[in-house]
Protein backbone atom coordinates (compact mmCIF):
# COMPACT_ATOMS: atom_id res chain seq x y z
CA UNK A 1 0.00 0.00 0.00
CA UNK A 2 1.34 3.23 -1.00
CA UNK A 3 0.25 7.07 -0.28
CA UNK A 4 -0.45 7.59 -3.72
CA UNK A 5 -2.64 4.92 -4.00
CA UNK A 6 -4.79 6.41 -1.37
CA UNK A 7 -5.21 10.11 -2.68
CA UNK A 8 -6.32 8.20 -6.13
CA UNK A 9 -8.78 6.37 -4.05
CA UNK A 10 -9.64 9.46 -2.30
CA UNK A 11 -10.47 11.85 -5.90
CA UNK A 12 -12.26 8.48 -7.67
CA UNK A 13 -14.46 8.27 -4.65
CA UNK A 14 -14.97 12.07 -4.07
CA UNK A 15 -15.69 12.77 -8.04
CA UNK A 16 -17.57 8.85 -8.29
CA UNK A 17 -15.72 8.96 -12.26
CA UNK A 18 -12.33 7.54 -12.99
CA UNK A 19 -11.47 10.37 -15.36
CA UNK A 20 -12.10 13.35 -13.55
CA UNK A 21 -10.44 11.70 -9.97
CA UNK A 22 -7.01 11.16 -13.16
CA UNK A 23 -7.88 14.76 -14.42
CA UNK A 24 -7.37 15.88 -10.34
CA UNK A 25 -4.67 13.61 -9.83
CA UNK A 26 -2.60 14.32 -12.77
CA UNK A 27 -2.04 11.14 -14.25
CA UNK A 28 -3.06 9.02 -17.08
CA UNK A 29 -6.80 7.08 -16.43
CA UNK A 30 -4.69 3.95 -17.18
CA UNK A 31 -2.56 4.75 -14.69
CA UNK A 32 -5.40 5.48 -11.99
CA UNK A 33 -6.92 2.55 -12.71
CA UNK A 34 -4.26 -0.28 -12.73
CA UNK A 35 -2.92 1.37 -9.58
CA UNK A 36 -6.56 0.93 -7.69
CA UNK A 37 -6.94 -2.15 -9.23
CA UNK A 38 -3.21 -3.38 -7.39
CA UNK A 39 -4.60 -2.06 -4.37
CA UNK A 40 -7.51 -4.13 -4.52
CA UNK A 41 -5.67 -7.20 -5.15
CA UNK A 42 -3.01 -6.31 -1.99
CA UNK A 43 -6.58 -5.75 0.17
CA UNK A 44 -8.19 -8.98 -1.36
CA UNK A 45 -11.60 -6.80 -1.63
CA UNK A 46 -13.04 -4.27 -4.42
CA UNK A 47 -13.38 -0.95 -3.55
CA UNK A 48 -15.29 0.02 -6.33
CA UNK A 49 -18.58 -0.87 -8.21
CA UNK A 50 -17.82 0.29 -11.62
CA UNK A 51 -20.40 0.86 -14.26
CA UNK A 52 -21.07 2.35 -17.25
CA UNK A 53 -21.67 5.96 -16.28
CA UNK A 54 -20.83 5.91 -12.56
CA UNK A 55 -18.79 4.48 -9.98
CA UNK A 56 -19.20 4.24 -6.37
CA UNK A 57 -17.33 2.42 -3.26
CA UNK A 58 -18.35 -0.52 -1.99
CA UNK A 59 -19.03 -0.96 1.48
CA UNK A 60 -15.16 -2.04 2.02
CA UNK A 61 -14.54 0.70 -0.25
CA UNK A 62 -16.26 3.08 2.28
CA UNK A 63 -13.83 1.96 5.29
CA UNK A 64 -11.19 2.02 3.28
CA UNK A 65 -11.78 6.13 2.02
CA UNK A 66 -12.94 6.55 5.57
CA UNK A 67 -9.32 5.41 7.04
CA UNK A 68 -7.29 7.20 3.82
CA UNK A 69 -8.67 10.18 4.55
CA UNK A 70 -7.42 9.97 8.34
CA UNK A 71 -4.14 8.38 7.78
CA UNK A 72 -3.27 11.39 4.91
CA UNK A 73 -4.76 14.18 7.07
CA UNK A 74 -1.95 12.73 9.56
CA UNK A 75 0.59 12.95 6.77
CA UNK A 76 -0.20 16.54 6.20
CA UNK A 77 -0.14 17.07 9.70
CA UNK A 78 3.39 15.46 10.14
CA UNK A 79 4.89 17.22 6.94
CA UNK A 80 3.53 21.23 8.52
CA UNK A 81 5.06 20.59 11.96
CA UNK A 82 8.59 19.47 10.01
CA UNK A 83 8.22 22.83 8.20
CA UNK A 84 7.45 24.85 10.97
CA UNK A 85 10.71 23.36 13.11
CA UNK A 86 12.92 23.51 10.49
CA UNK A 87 11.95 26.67 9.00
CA UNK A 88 11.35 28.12 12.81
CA UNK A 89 7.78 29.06 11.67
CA UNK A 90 6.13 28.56 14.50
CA UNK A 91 7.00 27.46 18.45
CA UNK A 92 7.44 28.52 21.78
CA UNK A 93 10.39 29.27 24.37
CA UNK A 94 9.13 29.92 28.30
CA UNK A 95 11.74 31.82 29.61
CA UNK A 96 12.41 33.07 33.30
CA UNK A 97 13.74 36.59 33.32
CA UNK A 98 15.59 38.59 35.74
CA UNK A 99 13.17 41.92 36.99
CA UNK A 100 15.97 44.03 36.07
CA UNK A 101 16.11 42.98 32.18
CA UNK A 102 14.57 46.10 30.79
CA UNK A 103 17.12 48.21 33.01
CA UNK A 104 20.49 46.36 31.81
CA UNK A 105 19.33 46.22 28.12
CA UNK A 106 18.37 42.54 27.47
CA UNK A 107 14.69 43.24 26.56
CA UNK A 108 16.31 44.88 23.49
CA UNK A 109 17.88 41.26 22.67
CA UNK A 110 14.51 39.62 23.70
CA UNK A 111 12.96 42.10 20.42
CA UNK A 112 15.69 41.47 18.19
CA UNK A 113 15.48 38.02 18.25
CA UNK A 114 11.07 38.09 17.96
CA UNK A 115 12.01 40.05 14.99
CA UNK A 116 14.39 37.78 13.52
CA UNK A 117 11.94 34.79 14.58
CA UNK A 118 8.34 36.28 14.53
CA UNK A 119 6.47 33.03 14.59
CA UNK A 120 8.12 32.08 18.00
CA UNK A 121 5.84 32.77 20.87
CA UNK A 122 8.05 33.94 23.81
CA UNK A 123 6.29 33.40 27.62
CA UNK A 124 8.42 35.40 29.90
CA UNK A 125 8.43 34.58 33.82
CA UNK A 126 9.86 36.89 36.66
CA UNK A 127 11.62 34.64 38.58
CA UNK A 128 14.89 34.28 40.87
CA UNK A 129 17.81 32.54 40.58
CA UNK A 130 16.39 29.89 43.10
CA UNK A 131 12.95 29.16 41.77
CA UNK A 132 14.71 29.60 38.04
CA UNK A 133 16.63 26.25 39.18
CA UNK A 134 13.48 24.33 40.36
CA UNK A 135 11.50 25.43 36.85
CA UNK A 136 14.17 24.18 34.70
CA UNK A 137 14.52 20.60 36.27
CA UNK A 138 10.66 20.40 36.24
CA UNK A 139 10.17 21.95 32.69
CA UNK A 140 7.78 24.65 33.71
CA UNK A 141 10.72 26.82 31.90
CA UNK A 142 13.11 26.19 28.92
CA UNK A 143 15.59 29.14 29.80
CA UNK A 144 16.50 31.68 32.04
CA UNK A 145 18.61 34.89 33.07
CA UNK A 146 20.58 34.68 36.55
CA UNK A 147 22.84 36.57 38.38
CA UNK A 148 24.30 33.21 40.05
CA UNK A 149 27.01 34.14 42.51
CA UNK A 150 29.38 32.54 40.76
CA UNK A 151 29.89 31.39 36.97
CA UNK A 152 30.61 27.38 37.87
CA UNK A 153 27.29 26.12 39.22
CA UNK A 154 27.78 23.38 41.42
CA UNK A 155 24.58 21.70 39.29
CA UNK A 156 25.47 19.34 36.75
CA UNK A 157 22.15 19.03 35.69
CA UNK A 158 22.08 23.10 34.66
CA UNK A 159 24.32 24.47 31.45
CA UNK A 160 25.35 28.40 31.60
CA UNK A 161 26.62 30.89 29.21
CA UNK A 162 27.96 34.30 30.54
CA UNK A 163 26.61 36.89 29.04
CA UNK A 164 27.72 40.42 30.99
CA UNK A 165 30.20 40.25 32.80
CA UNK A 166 29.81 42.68 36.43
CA UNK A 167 30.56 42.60 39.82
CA UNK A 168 28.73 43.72 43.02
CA UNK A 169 28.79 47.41 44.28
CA UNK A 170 27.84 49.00 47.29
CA UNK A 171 24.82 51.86 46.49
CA UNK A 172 24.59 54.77 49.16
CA UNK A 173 23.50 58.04 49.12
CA UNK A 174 25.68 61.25 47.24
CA UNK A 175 26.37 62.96 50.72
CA UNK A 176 27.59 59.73 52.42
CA UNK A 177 31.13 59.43 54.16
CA UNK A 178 31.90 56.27 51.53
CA UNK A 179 30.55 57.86 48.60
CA UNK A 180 33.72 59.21 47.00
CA UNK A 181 35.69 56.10 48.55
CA UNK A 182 37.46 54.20 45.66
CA UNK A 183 36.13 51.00 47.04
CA UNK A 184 34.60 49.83 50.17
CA UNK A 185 35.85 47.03 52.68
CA UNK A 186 32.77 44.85 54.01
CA UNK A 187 34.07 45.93 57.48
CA UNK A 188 33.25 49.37 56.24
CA UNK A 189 29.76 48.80 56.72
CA UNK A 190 28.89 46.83 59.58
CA UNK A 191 26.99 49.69 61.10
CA UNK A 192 24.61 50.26 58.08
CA UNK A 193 21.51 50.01 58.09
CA UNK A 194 20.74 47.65 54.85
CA UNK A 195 17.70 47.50 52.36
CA UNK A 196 17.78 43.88 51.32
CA UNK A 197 16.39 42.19 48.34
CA UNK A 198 14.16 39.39 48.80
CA UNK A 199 15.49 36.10 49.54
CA UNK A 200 14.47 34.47 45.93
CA UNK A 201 17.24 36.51 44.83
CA UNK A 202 20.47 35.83 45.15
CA UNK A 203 21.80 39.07 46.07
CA UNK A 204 20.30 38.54 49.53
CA UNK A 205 22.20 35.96 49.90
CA UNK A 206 24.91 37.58 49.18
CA UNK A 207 24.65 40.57 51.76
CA UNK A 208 24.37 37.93 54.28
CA UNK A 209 27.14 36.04 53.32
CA UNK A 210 29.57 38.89 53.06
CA UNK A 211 28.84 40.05 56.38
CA UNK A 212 29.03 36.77 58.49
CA UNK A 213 32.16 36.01 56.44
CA UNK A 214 33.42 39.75 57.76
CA UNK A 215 31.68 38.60 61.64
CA UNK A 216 28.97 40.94 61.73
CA UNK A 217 25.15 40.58 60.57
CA UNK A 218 23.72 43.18 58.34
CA UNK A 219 21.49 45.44 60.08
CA UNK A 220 18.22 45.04 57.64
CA UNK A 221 15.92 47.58 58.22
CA UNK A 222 13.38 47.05 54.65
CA UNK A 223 13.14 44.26 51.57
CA UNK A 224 12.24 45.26 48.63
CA UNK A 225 12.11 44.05 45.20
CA UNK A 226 11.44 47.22 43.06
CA UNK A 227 14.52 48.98 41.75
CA UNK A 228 13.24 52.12 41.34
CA UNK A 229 11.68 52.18 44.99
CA UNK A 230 14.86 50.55 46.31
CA UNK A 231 17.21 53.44 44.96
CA UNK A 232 14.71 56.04 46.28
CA UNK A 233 15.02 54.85 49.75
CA UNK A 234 18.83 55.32 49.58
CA UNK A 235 18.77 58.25 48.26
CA UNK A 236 16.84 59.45 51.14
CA UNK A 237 19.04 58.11 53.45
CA UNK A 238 16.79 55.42 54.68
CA UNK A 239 19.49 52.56 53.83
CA UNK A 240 22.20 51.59 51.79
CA UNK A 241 22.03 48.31 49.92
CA UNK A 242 24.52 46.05 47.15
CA UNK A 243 23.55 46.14 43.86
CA UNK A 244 25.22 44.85 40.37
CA UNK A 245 27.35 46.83 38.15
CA UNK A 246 25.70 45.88 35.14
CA UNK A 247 22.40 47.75 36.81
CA UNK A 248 24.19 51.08 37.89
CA UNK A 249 25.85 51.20 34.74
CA UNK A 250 22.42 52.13 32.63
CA UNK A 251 20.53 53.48 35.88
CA UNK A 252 21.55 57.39 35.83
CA UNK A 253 21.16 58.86 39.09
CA UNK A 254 22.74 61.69 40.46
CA UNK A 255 21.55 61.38 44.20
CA UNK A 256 23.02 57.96 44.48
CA UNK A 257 26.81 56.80 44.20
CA UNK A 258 27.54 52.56 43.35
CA UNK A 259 31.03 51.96 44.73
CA UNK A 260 32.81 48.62 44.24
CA UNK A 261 33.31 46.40 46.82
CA UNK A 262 35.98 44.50 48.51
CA UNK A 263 36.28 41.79 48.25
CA UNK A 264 35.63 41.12 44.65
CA UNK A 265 32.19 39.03 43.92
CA UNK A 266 31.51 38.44 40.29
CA UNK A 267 28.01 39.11 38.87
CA UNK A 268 27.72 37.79 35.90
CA UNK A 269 24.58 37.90 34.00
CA UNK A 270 24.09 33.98 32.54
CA UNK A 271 21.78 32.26 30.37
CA UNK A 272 20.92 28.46 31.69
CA UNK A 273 19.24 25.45 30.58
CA UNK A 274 18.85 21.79 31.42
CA UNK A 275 21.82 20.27 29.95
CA UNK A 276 19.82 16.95 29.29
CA UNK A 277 16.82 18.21 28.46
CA UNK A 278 16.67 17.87 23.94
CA UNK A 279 16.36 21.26 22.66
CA UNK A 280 13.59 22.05 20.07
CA UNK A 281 14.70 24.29 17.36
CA UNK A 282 12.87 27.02 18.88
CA UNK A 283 14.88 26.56 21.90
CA UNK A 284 17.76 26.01 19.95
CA UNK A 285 17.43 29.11 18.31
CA UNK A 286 16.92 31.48 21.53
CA UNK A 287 19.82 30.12 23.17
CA UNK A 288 22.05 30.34 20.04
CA UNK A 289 21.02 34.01 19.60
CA UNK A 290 21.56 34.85 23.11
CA UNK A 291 25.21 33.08 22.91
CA UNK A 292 26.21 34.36 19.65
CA UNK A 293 25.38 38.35 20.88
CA UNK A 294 27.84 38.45 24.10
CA UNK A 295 31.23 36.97 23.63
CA UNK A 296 33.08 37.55 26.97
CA UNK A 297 35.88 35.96 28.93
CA UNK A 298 34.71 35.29 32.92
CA UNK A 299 38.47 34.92 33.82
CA UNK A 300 38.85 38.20 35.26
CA UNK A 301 39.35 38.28 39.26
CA UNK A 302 40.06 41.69 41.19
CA UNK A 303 40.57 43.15 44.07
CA UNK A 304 41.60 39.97 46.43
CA UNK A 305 39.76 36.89 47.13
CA UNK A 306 36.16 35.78 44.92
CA UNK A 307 33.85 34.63 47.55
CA UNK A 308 32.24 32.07 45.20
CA UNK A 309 31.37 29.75 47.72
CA UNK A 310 27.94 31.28 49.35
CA UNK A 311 25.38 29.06 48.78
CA UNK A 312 22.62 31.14 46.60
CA UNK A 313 19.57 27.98 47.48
């Protein structure tokens, strides 16, 4: 049994005439004929009552159109989707994304590459580093931005690609004693008060980490997760607070200094995945994007020691 076969059953029993279903078909009559007539000999049953001026299935003939016209629709199913993946016409990448994206210029990646692949629907998530982990081995998302604390995740389940390389700074108000400091010593600050950012995010975890590792605790007086709000309230002198370079560097404010701090903690915005999850083309095609736009070494260390052991959850 061949697909061929089928569609010519298909037109002869649609247009009940062996020349117009051969007209449709584009073949010879002949040729529609003997090849129905090798089908019904592979069956061992006629599909067709033929007679002088008309022809009509018989009642095998009738299952037989009724289970070619499933089997092609299938076919024509099967041959869109291998069009649509290979030609990235259509599909869909869930993505979790950091809440700072639009302020450190990734949503203008995340529109580039919708206009280089408009039939990919994009879901974007807000989520932290630590749910981001949990959605990935679960599948709830394909991808993700983090700002992991450090660029070799101790996950072997998780692949990463650095994208922007950055570091952590302290923020404080422009009339504060360590605003024109060069860089500020942890020790520096252990009586701040501290506006933390909530504990799905790994830069909480890294305020408390810093401190216990310099034998204080940080005096947290507010959490908050809004940038905007969370530079306000140091600019009023409510609290100081740590904050990535990558941030400061496209958030203009003149009321508020970012000062590196010592020691050095890397911040490197990454793009992960589950390493043995198989990647879709759609997939495929977001992460490739993503690595093809930011080529940058992580080797760079400064100003003493990395603490890249805190545990982020």
């Amino acid at each position: 049994m061949e697909l061929h076969q089928l569609r010519y059953v298909m037109s002869v029993a649609k247009h009940r005439h062996f020349s117009r279903a051969a007209e449709e078909s584009c073949v010879s009559q002949p040729t529609l004929s003997q090849q129905i007539i090798k089908l019904e000999k592979e069956l061992g049953v006629q599909l067709f009552e033929r007679k002088i001026r008309s022809v009509r299935p018989t009642t095998a003939g009738e299952a037989v159109v009724f289970h070619a016209k499933r089997i092609l629709k299938e076919i024509e199913q099967i041959n869109e989707s291998a069009k649509e993946y290979t030609s990235l016409l259509k599909g869909d990448v869930k993505i979790g994304i950091l809440g700072i994206m639009g302020k450190i210029g990734l949503i203008n990646y995340i529109d580039a590459f919708h206009k280089r692949y408009p039939g990919i629907y994009l879901h974007l998530l807000e989520v932290g580093f630590q749910d981001c982990v949990k959605l990935l081995r679960t599948s709830e998302i394909d991808v993700a931005f983090v700002l992991p604390l450090s660029t070799k995740l101790s996950d072997p389940s998780i692949a990463l690609h650095p994208l922007i390389m950055g570091r952590v700074m302290v923020l404080v108000p422009h009339g504060h004693p360590l605003a024109h400091k060069n860089d500020i010593a942890v020790v520096d600050l252990s009586r701040e008060n501290f506006i933390s950012w909530p504990e799905n995010q790994s830069m909480h975890h890294v305020l408390i980490g810093v401190c216990r590792a310099s034998g204080f605790e940080p005096n947290i007086v507010c959490e908050c997760s809004q940038v905007e709000t969370v530079v306000d309230l140091v600019s009023m002198g409510f609290g100081i607070t740590l904050v990535s370079s990558q941030l400061m560097a496209v958030f203009s404010r003149r009321d508020v200094v970012a000062v590196p701090l010592i020691p050095y903690i890397e911040r490197t915005v990454c793009l992960v995945w589950a390493e043995a999850r198989h990647q879709l083309p759609a997939m495929a095609a977001f992460c490739d994007f993503f690595k093809s736009s930011f080529d940058i070494s992580i080797t760079e260390r400064r100003g003493g020691e990395s603490l890249t052991d805190i545990e982020t959850g």
